[in-house]
Every structure is written in C-alpha cells, then in structure tokens.
N, C-alpha and C. Protein backbone atom coordinates (compact mmCIF):
# COMPACT_ATOMS: atom_id res chain seq x y z
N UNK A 1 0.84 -1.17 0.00
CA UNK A 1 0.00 0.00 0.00
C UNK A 1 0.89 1.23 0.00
N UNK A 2 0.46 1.89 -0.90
CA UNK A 2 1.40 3.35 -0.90
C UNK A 2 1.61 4.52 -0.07
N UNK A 3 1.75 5.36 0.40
CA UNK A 3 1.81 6.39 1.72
C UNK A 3 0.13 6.88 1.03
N UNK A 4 0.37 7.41 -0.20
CA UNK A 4 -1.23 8.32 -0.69
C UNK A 4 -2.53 7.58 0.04
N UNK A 5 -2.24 6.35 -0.26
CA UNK A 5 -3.12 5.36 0.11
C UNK A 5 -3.61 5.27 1.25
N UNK A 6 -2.60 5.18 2.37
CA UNK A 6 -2.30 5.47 3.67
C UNK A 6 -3.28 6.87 4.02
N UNK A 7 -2.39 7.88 3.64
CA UNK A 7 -2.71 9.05 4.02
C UNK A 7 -3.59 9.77 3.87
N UNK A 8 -4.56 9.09 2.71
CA UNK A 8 -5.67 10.13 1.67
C UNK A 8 -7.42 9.95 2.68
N UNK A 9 -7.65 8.86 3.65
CA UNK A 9 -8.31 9.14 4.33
C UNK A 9 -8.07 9.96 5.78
N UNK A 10 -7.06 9.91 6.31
CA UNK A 10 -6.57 10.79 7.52
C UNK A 10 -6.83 12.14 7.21
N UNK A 11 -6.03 12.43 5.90
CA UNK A 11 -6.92 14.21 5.60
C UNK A 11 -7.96 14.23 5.27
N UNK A 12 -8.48 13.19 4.45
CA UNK A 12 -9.90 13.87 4.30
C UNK A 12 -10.83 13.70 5.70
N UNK A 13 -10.33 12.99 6.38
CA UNK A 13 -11.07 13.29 7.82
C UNK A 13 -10.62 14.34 8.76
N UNK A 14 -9.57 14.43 8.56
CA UNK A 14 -8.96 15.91 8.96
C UNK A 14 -9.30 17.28 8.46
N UNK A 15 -9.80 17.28 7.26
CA UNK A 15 -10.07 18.54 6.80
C UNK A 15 -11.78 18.64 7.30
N UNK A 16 -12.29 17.86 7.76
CA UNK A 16 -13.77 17.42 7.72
C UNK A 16 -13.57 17.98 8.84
N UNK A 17 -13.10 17.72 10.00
CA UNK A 17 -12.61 17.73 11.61
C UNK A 17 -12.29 19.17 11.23
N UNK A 18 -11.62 19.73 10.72
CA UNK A 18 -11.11 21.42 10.96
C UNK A 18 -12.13 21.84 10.55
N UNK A 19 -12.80 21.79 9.49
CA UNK A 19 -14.11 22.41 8.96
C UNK A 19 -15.12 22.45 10.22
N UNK A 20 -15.47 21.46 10.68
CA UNK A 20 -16.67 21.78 12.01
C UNK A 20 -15.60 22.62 12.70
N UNK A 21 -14.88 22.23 13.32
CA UNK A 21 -13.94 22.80 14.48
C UNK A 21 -13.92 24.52 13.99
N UNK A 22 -13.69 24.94 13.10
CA UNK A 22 -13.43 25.82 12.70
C UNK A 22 -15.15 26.74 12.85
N UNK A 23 -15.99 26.29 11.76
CA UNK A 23 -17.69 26.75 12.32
C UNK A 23 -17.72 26.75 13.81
N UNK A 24 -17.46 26.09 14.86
CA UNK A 24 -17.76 26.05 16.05
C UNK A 24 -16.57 27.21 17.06
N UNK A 25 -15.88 27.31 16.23
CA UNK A 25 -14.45 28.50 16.71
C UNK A 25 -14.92 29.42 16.57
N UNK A 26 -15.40 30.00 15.30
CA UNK A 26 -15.60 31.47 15.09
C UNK A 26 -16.58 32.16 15.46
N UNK A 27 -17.58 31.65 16.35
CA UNK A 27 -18.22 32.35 17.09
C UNK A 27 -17.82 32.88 18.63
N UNK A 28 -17.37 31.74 19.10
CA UNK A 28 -16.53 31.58 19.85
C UNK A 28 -15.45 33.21 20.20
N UNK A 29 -15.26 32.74 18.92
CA UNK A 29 -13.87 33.69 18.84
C UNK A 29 -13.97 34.98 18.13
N UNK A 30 -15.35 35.50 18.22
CA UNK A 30 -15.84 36.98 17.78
C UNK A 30 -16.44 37.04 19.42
N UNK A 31 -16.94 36.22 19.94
CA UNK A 31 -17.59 36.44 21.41
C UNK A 31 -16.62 36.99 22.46
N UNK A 32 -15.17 36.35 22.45
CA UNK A 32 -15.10 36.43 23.37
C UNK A 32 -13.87 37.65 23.35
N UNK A 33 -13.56 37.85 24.38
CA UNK A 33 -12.47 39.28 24.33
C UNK A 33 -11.02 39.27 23.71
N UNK A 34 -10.60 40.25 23.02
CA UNK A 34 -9.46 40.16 22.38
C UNK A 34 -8.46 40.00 23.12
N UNK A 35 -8.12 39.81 24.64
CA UNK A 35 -7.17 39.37 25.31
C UNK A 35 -7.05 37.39 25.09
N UNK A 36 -7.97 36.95 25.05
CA UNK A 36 -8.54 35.35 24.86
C UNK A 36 -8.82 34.75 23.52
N UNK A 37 -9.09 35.58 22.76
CA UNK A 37 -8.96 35.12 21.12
C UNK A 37 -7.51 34.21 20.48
N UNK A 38 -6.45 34.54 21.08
CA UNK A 38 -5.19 33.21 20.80
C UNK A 38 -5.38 32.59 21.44
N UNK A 39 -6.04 32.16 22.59
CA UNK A 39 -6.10 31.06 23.80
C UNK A 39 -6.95 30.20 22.68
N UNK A 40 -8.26 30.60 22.15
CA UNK A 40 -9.21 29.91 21.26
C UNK A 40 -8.61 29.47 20.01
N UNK A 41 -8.05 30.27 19.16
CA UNK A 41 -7.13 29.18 18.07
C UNK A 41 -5.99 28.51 18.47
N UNK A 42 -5.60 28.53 19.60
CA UNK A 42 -4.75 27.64 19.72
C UNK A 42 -5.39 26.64 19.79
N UNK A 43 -5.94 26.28 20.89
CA UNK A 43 -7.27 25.60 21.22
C UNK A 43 -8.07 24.76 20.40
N UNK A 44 -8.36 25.18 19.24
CA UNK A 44 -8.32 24.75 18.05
C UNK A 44 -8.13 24.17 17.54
N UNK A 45 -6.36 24.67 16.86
CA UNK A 45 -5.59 23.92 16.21
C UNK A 45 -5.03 22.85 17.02
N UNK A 46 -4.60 23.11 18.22
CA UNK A 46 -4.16 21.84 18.99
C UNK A 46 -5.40 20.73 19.36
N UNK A 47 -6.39 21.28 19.11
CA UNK A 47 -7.87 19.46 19.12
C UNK A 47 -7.42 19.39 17.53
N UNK A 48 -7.53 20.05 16.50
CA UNK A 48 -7.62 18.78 15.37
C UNK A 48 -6.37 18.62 15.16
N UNK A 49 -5.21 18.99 15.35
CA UNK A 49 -3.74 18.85 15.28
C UNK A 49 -3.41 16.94 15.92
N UNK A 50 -4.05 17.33 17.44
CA UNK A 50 -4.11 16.06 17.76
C UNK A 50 -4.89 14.72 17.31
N UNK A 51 -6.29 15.29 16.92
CA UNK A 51 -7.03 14.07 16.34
C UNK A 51 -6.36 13.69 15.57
N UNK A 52 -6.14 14.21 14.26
CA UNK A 52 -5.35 13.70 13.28
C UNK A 52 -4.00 13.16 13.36
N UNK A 53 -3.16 13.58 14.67
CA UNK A 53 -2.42 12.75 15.04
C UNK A 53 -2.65 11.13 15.84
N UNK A 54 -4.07 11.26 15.84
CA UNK A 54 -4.39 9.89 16.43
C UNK A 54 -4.51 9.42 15.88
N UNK A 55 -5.20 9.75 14.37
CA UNK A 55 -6.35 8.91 13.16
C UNK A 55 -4.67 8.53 12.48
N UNK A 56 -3.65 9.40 12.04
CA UNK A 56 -2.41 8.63 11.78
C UNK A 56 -1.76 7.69 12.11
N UNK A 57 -2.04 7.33 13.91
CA UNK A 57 -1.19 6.82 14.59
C UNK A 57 -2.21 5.32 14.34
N UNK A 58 -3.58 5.54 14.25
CA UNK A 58 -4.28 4.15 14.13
C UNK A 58 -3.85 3.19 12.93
N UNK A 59 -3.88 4.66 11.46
CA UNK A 59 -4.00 3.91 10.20
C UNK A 59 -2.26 3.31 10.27
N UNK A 60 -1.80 3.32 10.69
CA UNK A 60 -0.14 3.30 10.48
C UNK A 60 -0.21 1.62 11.36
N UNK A 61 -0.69 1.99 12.58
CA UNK A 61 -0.61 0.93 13.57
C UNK A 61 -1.34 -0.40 12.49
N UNK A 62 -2.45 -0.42 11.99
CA UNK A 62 -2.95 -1.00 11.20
C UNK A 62 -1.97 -1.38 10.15
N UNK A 63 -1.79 -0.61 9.55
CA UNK A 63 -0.84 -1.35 8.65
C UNK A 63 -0.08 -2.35 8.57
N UNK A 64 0.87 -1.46 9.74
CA UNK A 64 1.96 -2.26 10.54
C UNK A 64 1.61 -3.94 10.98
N UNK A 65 0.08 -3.75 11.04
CA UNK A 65 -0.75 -5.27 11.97
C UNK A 65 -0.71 -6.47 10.75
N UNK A 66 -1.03 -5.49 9.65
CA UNK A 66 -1.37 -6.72 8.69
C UNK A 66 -0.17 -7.35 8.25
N UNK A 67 0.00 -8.89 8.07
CA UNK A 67 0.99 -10.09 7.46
C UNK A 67 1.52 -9.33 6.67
N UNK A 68 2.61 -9.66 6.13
CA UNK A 68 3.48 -9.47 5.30
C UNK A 68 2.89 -8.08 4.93
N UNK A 69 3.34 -7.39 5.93
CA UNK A 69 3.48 -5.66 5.43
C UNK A 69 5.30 -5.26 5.77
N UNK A 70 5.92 -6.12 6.14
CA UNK A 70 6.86 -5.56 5.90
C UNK A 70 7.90 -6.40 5.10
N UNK A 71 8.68 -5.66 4.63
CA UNK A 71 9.67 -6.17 3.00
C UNK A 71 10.17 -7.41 3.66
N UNK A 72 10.58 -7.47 4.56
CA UNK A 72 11.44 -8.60 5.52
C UNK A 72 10.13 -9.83 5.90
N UNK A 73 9.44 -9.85 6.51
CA UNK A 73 8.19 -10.90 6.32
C UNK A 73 8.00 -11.23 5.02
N UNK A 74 7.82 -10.11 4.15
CA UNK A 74 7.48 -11.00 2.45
C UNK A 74 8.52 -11.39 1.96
N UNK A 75 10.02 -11.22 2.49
CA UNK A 75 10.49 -12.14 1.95
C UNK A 75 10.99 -13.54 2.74
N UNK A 76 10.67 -13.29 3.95
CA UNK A 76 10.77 -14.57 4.92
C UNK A 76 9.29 -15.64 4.23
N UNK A 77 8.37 -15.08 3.72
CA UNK A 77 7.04 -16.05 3.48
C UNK A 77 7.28 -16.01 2.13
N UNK A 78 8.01 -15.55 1.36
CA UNK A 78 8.50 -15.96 -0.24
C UNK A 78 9.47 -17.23 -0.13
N UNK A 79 10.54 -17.28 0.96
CA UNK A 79 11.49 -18.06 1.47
C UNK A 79 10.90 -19.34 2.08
N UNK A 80 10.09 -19.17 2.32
CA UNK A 80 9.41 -20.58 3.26
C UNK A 80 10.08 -20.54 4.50
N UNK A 81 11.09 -20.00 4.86
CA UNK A 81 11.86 -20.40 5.99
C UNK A 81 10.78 -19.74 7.22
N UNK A 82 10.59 -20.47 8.38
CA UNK A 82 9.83 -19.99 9.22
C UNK A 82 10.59 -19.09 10.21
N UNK A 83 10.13 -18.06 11.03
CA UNK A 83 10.81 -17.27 12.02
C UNK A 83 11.39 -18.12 12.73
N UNK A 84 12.70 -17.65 13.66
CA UNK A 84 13.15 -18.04 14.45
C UNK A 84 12.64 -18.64 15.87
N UNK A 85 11.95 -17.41 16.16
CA UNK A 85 11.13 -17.63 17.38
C UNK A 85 9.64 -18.12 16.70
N UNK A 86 8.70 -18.95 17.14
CA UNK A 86 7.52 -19.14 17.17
C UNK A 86 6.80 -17.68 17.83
N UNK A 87 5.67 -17.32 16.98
CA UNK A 87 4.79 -16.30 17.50
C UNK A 87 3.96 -16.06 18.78
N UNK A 88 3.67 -17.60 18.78
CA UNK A 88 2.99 -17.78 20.07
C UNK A 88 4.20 -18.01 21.25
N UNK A 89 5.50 -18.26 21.30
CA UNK A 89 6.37 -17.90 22.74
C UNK A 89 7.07 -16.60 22.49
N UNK A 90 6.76 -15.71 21.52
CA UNK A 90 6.82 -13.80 21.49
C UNK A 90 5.79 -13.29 22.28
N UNK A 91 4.31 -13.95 22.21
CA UNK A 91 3.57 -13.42 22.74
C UNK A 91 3.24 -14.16 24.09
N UNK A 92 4.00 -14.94 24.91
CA UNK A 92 3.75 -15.57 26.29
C UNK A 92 5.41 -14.56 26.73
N UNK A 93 6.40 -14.14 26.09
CA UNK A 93 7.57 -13.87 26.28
C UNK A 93 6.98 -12.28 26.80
N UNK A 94 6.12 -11.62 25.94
CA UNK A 94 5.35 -10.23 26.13
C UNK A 94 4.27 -10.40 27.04
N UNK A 95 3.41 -11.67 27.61
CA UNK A 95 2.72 -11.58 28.33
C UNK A 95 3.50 -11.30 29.69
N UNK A 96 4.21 -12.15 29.85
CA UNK A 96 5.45 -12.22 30.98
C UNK A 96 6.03 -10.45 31.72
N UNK A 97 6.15 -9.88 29.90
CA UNK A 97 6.79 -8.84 30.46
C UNK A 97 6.11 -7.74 31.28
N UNK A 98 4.44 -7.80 30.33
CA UNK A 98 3.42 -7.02 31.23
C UNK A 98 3.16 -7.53 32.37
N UNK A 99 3.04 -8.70 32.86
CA UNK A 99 2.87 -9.71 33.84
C UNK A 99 3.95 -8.51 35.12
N UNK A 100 4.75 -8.79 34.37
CA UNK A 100 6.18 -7.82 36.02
C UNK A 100 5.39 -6.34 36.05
N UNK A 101 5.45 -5.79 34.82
CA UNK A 101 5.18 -4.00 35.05
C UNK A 101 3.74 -4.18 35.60
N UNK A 102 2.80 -4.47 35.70
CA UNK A 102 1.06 -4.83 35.93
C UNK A 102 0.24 -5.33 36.59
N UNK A 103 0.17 -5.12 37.96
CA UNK A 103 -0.80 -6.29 38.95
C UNK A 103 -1.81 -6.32 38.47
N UNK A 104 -2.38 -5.42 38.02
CA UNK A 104 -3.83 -5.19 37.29
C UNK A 104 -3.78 -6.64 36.01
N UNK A 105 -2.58 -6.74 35.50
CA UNK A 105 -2.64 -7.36 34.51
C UNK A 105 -2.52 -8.83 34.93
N UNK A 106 -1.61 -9.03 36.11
CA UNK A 106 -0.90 -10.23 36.32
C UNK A 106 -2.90 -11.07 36.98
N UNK A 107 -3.37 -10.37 37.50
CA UNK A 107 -4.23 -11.09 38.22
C UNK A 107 -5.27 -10.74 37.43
N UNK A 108 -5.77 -10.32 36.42
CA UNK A 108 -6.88 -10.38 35.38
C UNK A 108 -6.39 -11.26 34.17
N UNK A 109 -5.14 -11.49 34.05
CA UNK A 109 -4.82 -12.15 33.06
C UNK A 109 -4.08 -13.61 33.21
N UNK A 110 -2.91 -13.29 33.48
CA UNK A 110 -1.75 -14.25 33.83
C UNK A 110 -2.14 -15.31 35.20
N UNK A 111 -2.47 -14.79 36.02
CA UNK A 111 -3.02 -15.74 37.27
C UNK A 111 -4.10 -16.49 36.82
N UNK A 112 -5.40 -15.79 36.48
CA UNK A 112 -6.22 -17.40 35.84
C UNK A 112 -5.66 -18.36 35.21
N UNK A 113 -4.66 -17.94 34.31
CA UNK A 113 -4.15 -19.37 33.88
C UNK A 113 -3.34 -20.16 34.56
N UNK A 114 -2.73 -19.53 34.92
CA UNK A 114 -1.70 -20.07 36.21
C UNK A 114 -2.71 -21.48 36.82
N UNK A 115 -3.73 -20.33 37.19
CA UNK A 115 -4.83 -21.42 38.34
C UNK A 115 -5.50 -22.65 37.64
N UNK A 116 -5.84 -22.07 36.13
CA UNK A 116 -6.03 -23.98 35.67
C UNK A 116 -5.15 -24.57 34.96
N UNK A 117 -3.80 -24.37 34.83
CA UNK A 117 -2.98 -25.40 34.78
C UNK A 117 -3.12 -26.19 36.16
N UNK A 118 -3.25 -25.76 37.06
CA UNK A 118 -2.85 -26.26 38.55
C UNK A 118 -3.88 -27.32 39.15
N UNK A 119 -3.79 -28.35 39.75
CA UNK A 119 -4.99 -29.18 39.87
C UNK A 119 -5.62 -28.76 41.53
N UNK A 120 -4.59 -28.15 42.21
CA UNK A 120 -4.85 -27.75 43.57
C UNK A 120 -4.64 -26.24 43.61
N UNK A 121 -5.09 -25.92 44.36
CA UNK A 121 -4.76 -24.10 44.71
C UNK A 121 -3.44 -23.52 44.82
N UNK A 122 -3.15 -22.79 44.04
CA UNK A 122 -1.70 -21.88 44.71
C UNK A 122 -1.66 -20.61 45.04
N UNK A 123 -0.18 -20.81 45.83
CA UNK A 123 -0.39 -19.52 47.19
C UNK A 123 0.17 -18.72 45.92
N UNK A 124 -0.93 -17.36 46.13
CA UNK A 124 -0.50 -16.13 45.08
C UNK A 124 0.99 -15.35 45.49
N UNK A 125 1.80 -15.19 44.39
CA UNK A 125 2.65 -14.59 44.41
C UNK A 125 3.17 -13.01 45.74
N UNK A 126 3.89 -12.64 46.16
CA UNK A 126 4.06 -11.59 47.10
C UNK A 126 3.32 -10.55 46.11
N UNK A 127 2.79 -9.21 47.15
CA UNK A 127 2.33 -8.49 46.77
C UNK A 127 3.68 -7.37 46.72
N UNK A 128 3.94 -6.52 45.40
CA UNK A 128 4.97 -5.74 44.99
C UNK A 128 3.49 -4.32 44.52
N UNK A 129 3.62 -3.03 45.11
CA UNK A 129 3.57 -2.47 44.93
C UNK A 129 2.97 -1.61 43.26
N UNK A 130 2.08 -2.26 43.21
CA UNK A 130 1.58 -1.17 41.69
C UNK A 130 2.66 -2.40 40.41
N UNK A 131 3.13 -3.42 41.23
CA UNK A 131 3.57 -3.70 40.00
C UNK A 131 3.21 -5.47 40.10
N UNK A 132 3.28 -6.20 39.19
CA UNK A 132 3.31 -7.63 39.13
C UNK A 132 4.36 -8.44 40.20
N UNK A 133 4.32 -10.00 39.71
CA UNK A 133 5.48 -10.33 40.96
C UNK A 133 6.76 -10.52 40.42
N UNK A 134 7.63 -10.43 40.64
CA UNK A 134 9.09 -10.56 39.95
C UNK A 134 9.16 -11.81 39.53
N UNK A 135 10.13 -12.25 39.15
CA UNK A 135 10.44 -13.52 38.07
C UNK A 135 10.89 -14.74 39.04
N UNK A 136 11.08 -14.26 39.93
CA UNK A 136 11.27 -15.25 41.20
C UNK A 136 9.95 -15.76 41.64
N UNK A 137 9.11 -15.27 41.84
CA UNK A 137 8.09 -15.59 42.06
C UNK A 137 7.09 -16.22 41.16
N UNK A 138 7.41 -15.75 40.01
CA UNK A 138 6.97 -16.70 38.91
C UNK A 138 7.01 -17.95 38.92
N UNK A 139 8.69 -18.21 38.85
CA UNK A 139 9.06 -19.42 38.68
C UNK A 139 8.79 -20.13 39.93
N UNK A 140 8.79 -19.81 40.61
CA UNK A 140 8.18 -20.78 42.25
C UNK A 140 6.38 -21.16 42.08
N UNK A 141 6.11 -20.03 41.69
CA UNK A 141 4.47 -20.50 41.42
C UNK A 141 4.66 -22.06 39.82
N UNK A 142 5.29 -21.45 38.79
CA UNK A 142 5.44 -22.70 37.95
C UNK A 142 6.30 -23.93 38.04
N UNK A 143 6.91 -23.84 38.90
CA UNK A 143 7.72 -24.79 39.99
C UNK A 143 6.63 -25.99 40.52
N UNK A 144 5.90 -24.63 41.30
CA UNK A 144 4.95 -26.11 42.35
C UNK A 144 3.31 -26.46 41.02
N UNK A 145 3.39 -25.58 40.28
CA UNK A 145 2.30 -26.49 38.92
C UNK A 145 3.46 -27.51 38.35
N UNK A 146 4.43 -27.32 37.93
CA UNK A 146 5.12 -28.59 37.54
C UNK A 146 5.61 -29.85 38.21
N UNK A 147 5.31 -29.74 39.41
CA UNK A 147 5.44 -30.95 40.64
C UNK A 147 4.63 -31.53 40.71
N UNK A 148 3.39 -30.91 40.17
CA UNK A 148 2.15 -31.52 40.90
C UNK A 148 1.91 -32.57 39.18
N UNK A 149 2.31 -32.19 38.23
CA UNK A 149 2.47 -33.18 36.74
C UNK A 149 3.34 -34.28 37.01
C-alpha cells in the first residue's frame, strides 16, 4: 500500500474535523475578548492537530498489523523459511513482560491461567507495589504447577 493510500483518508477526515472545528471557533472567537482570542485558536488547532495525530497513529498501527506488510516478512514467506522464534512464545515472552510492570494485569490475566494449569490451589505470588510479581516468584508458582504433573 502506498503512503497516498495510507494518508488520503486521515486528511480527508482531517479537513472534515477542521471544517466543524473551525464553524464552532468562530463564534466563539468573535464572542469572546481580544485578550482570549489566541487562547481559542490555539485551542483549536491543537484538538484537530491532535485528532489527526491519532487517526495517523491508528491507520499506520494498522498497517503495521497486517501479514506481510513488511519487505522482511514477504520475503521470509517468499522463502518458506519460518521465524526463528515461534509467535505464540513472542507473545507468552510479552505476556510475561506485562505480567512484572502490571498487577492489574498479572491477576486479570496471567493468574487465571496459572490457576487452571494447577490441579490444587496456589499460594498467590508476594504483593509488589503497583507492580506484578518478579520472576522469582513466577518461577516458584510454575515450579509447584510442575510438581504436581
């Protein structure tokens, strides 16, 4: 896909986005006092400045998502040769990593599974502060699920 390609709906939703933004400014900005009239176009330009920095950051992210979008994948799947790493232990390797930065994550995500690999109950990891349990603690929790196999 080409950048035009890419890019040709972001502006035209961007120019769509300044167009209201803009009708909804200029009343605004005849109303209110000439000390506050730059506060309002800034104001402005920095909401659709940013939208459109979001609607970029989606279509790009997208891109980026789909198979063989990059030169190196199409030619690894022209090659037949498979990745090095398997996809699915990249993404238990990345669960892991949110797992440490995330209690929110470790115990909405990572701990249910934990709990049905396990045929008996296990004692939950130490509690660390706003963050997951360290890697020590990991491995002691998958320690006593692998004893019990």
């Amino acid at each position: 896909m080409s950048a035009k390609r890419l890019l040709a709906p972001v502006a035209v939703r961007g120019a769509a986005l300044a167009g209201v933004v803009l009708l909804a400014t200029v009343p605004v900005y005849v109303y209110v006092e000439a000390s506050w009239r730059m506060l309002v176009v800034r104001l402005a330009v920095a909401f659709v400045l940013g939208v459109a920095l979001l609607q970029l950051r989606g279509a790009v992210a997208a891109r980026l998502a789909r198979p063989g979008s990059s030169r190196l994948e199409q030619a690894l799947m022209r090659s037949g040769n498979p990745p090095a790493v398997p996809l699915r232990l990249e993404e238990l390797m990345d669960d892991v990593r949110a797992t440490r930065r995330s209690r929110g994550h470790f115990e909405r995500i990572m701990w249910p599974r934990l709990t049905t690999l396990a045929s008996r109950p296990l004692a939950p990891p130490a509690v660390r502060l706003g963050r997951g349990p360290s890697l020590a603690e990991l491995r002691r929790v998958i320690a006593a699920i692998e004893r019990e196999r």
